[in-house]
N, C-alpha and C. Protein backbone atom coordinates (compact mmCIF):
# COMPACT_ATOMS: atom_id res chain seq x y z
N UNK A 1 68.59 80.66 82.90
CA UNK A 1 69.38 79.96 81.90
C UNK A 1 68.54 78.94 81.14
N UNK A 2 67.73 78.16 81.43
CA UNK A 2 66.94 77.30 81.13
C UNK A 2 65.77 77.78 80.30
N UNK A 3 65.36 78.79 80.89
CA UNK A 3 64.65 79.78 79.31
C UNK A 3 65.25 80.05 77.97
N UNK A 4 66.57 79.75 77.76
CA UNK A 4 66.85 79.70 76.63
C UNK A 4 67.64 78.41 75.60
N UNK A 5 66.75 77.74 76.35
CA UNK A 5 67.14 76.29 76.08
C UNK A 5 65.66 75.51 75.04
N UNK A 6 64.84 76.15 75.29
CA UNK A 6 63.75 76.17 74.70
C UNK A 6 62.85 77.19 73.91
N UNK A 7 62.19 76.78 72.68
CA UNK A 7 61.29 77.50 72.28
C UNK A 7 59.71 77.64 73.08
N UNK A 8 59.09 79.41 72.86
CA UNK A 8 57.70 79.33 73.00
C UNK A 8 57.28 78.45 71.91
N UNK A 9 57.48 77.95 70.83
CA UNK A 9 56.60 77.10 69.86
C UNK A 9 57.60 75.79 69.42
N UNK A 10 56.34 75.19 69.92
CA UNK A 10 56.85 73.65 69.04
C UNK A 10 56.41 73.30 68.25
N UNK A 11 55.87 74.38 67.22
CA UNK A 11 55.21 73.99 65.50
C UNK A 11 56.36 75.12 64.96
N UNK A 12 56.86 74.50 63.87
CA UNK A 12 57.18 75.29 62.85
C UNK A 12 56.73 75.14 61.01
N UNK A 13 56.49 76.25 61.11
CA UNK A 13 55.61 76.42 59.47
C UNK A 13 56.67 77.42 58.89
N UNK A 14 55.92 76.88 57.51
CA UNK A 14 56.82 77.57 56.98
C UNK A 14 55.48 78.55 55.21
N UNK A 15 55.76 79.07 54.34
CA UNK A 15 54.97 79.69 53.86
C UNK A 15 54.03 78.58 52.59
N UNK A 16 54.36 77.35 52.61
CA UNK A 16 53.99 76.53 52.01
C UNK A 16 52.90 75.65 52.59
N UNK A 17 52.51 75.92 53.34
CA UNK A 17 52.25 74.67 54.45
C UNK A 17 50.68 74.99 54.17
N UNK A 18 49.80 74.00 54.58
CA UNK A 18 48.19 73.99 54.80
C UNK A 18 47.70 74.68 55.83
N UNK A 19 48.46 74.67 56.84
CA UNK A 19 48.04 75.14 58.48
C UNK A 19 49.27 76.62 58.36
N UNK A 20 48.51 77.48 59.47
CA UNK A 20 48.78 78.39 59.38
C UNK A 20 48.81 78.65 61.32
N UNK A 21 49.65 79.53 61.68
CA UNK A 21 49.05 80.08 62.72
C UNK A 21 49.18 81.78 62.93
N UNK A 22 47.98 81.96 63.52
CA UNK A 22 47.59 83.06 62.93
C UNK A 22 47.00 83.65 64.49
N UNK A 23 47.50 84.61 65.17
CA UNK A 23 46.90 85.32 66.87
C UNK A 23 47.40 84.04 67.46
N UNK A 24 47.99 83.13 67.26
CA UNK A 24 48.01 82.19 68.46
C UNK A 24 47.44 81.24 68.14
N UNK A 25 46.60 80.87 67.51
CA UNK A 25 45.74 79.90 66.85
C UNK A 25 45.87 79.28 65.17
N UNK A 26 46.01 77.58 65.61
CA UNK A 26 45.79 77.14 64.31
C UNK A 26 44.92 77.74 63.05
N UNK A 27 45.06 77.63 62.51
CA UNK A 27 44.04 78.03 61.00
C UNK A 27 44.65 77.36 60.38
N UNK A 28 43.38 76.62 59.15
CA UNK A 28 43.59 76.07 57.85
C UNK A 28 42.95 76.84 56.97
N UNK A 29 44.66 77.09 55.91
CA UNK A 29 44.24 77.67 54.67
C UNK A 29 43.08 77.42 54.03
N UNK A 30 42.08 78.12 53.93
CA UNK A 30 40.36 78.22 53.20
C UNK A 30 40.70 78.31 51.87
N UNK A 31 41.64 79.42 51.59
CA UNK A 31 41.49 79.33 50.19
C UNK A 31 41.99 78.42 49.24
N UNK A 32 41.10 78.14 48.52
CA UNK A 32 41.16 76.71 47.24
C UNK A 32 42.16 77.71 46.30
N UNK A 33 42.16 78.85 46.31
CA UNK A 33 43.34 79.05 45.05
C UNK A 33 45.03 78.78 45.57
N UNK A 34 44.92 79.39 46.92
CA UNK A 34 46.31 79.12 47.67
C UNK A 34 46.59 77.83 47.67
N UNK A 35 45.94 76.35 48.07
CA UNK A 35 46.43 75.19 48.36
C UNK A 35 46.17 74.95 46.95
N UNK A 36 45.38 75.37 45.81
CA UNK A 36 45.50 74.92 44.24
C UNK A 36 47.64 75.28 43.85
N UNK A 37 47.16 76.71 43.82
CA UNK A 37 48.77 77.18 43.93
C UNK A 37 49.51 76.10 44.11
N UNK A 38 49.91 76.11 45.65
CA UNK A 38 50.88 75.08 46.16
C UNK A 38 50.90 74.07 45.45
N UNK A 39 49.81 73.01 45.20
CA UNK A 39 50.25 71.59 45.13
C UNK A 39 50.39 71.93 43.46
N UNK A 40 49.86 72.75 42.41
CA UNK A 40 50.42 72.71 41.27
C UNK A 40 52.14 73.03 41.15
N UNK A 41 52.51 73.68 42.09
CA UNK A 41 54.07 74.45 42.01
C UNK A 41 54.64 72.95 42.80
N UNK A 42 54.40 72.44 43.51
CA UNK A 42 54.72 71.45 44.18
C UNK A 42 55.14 69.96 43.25
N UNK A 43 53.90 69.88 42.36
CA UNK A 43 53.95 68.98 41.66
C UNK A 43 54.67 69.27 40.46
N UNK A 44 54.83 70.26 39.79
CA UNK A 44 56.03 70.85 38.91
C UNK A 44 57.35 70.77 39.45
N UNK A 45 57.55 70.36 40.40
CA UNK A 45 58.98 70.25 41.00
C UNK A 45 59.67 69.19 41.17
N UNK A 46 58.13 68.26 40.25
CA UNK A 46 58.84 66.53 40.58
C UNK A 46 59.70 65.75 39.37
N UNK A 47 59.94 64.71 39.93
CA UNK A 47 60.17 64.23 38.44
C UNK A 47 60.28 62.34 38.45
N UNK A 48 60.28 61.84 37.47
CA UNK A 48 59.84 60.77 38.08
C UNK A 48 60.51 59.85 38.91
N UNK A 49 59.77 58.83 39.29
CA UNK A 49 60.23 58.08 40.67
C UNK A 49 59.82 59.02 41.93
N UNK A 50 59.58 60.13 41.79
CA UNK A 50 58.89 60.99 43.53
C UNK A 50 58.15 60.60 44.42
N UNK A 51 57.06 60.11 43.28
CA UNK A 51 55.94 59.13 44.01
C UNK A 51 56.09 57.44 44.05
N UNK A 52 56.45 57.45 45.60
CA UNK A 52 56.77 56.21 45.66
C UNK A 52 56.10 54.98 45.12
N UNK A 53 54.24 55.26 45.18
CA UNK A 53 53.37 54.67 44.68
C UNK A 53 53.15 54.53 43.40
N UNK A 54 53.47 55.48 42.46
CA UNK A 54 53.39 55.57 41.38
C UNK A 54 54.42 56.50 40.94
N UNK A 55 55.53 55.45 40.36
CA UNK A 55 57.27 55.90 39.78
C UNK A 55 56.58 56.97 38.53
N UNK A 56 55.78 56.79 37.42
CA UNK A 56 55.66 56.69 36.44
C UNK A 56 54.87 58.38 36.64
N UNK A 57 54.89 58.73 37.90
CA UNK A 57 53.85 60.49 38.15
C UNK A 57 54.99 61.22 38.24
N UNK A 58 55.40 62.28 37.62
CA UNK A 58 56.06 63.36 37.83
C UNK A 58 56.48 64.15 36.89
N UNK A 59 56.68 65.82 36.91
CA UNK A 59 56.60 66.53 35.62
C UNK A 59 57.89 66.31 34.84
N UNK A 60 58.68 65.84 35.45
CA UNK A 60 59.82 65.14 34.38
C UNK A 60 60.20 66.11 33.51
N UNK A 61 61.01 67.41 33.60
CA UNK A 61 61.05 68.39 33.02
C UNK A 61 62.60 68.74 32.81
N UNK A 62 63.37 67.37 33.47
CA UNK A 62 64.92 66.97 33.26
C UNK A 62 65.60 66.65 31.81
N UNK A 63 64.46 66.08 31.39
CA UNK A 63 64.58 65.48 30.11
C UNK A 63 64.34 66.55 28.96
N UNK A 64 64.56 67.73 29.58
CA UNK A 64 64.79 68.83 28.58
C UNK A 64 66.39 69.38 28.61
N UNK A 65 66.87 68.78 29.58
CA UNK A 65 68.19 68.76 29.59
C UNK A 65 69.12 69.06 28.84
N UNK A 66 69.94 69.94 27.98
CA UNK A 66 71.09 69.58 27.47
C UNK A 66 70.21 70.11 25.53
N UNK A 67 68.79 70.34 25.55
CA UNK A 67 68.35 70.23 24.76
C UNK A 67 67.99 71.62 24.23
N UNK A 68 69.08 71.84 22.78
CA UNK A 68 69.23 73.61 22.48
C UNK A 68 67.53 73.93 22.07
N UNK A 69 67.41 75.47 22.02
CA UNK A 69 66.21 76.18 21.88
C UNK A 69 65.77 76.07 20.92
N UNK A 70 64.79 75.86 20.39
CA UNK A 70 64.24 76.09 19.18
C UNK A 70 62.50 76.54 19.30
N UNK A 71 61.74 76.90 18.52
CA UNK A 71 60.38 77.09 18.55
C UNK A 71 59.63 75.93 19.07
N UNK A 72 60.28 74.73 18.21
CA UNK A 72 59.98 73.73 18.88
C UNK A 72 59.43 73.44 20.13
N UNK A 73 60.17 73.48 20.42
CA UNK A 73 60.86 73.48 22.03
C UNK A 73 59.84 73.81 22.76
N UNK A 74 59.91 75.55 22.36
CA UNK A 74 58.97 76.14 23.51
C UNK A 74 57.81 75.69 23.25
N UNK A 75 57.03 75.66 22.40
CA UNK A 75 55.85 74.69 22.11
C UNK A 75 55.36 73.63 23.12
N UNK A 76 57.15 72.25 22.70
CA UNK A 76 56.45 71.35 23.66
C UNK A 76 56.46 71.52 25.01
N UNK A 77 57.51 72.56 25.34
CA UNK A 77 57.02 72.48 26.89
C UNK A 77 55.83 73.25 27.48
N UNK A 78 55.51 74.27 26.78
CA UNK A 78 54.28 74.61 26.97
C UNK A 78 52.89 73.52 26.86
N UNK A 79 53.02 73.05 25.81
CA UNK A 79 51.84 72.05 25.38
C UNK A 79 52.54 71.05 26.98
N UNK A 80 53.44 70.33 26.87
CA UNK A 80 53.41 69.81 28.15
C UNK A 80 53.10 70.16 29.42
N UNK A 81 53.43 71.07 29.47
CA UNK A 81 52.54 72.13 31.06
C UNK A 81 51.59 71.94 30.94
N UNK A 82 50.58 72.26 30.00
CA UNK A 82 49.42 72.48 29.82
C UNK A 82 48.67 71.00 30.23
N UNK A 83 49.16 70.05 29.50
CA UNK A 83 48.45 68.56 29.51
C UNK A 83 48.79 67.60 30.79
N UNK A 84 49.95 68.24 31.24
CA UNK A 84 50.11 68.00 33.08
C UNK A 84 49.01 68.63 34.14
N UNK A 85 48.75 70.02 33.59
CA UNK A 85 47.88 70.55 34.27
C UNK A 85 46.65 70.00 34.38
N UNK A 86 46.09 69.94 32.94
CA UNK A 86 44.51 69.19 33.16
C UNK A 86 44.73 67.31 33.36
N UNK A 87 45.73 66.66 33.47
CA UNK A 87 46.01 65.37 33.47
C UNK A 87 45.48 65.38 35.30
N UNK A 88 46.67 66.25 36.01
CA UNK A 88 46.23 66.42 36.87
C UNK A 88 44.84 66.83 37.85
N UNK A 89 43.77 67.78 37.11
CA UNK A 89 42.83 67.51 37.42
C UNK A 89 42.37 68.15 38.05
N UNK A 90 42.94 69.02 38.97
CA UNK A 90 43.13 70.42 40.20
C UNK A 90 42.94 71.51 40.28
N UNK A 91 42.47 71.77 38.55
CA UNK A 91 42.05 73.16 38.14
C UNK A 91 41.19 72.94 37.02
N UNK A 92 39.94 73.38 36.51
CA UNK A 92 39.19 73.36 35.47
C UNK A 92 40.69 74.02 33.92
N UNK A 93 40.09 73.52 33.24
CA UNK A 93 41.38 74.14 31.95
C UNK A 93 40.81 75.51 31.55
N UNK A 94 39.29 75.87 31.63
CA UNK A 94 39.31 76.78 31.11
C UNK A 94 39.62 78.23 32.28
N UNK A 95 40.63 77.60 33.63
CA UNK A 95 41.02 78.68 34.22
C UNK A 95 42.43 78.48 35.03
N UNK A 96 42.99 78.42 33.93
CA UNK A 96 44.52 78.55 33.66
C UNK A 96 45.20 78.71 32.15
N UNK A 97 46.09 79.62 32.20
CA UNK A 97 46.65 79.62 30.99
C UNK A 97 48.37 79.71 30.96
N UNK A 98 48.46 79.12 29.95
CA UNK A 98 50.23 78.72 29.91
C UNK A 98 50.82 79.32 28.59
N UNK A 99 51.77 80.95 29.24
CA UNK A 99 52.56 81.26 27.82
C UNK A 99 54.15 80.97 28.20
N UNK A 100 54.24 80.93 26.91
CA UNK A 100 56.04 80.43 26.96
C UNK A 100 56.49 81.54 26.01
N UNK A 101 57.62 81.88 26.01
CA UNK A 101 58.57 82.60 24.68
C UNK A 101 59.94 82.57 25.10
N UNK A 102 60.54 82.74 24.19
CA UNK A 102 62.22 82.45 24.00
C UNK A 102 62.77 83.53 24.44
N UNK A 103 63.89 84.01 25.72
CA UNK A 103 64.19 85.04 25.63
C UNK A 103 65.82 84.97 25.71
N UNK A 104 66.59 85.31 24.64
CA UNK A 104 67.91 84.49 24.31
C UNK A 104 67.98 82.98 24.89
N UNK A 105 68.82 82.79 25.41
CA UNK A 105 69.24 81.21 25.70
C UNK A 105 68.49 80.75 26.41
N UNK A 106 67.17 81.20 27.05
CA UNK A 106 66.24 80.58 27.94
C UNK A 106 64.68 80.99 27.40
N UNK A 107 63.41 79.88 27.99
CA UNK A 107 62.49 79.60 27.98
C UNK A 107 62.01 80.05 28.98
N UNK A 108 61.09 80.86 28.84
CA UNK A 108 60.20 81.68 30.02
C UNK A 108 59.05 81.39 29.83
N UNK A 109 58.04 80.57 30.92
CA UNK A 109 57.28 80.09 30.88
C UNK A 109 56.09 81.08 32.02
N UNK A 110 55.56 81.04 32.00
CA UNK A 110 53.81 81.82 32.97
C UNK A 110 52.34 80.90 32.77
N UNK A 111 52.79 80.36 34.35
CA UNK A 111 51.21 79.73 34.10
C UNK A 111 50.30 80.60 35.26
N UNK A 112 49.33 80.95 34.59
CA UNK A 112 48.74 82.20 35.58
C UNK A 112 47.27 81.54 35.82
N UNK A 113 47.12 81.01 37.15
CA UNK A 113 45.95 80.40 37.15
C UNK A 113 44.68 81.55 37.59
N UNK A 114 43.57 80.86 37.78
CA UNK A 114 42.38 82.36 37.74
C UNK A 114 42.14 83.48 37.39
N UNK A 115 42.86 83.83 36.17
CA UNK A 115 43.00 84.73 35.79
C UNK A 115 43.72 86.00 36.68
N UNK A 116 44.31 85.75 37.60
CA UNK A 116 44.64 86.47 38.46
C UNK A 116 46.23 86.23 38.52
N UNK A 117 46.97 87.47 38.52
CA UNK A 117 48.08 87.48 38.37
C UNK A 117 49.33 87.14 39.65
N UNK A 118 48.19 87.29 40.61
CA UNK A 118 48.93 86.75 42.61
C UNK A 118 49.11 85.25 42.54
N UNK A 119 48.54 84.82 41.65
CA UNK A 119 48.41 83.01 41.12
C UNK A 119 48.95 82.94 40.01
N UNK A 120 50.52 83.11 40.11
CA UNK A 120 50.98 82.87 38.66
C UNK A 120 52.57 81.98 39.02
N UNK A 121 52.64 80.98 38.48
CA UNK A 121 53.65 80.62 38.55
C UNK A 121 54.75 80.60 37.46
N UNK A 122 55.83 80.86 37.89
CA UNK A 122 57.02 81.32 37.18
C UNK A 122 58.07 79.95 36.46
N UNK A 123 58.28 79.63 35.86
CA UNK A 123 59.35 78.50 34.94
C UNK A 123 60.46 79.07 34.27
N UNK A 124 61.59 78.71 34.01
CA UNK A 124 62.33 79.34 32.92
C UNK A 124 63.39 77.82 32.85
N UNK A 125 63.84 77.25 31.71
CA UNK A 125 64.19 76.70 31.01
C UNK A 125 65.60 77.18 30.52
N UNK A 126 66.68 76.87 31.22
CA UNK A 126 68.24 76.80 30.47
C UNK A 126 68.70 75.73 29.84
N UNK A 127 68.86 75.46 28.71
CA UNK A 127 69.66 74.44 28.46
C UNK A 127 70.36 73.89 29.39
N UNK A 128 71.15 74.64 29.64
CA UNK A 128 72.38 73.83 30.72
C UNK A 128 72.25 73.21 32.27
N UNK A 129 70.92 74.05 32.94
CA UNK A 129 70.76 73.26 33.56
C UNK A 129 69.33 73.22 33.91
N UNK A 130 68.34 73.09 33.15
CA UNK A 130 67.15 72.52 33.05
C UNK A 130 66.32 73.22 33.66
N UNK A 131 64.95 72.81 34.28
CA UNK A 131 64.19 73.66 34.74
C UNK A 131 64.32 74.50 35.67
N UNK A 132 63.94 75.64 36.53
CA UNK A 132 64.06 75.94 37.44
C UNK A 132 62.32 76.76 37.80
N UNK A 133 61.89 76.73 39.12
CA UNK A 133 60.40 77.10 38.98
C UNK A 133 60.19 77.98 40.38
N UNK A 134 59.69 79.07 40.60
CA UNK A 134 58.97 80.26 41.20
C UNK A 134 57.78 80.06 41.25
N UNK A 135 56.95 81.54 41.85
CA UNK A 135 55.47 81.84 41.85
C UNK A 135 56.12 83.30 42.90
């Protein structure tokens, strides 16, 4: 009875995480594109006030809120992706690229880092209720 009162593991991970376990054994993620990945999709998910240290850091992508489509539009949020990305610092600019286009009532965004399409993160933009973000 007492065998099932407990787990064999007292780590739980999950597919985001730095550490990995892998045969039984810790491992840390090696690859610089995977933990690049993460903390760019990570940091697209913020908005400000996240960072307790600094209110004034976060992609703040709320404030597209409520705000109908236009060419405009997709522009600045693209150009804003873009200048978050190299603001941030985490990826050279000339290896990432950011397309946007209008597809009826929403903004579809692709930022595909390394030229490699397994490193691409997903955005789309509703008016009604603001960002939402994949990979």
């Amino acid at each position: 009875m007492l065998k099932y009162m407990y787990s064999t593991s007292t780590l739980a991970f999950d597919s985001f995480g730095d550490i990995m376990l892998e045969g039984g054994d810790l491992k840390y993620r090696t690859s610089r594109e995977e933990v690049i990945l993460q903390a760019l999709t990570d940091y697209l998910k913020t908005s400000y006030g996240d960072y307790f240290f600094n209110p004034q850091l976060g992609a703040n992508y709320d404030q597209y809120i409520g705000l109908g489509i236009t060419p405009q539009l997709v522009k600045e949020i693209a150009n804003k992706i873009e200048t978050d990305i190299i603001n941030l610092g985490i990826i050279p600019q000339g290896l990432f690229k950011v397309y946007a286009l209008q597809t009826e009532n929403i903004i579809q965004v692709r930022i595909i880092l390394f030229e490699d399409d397994n490193y691409t993160i997903h955005l789309s933009y509703d008016p009604s209720i603001g960002v939402t973000i994949g990979n």
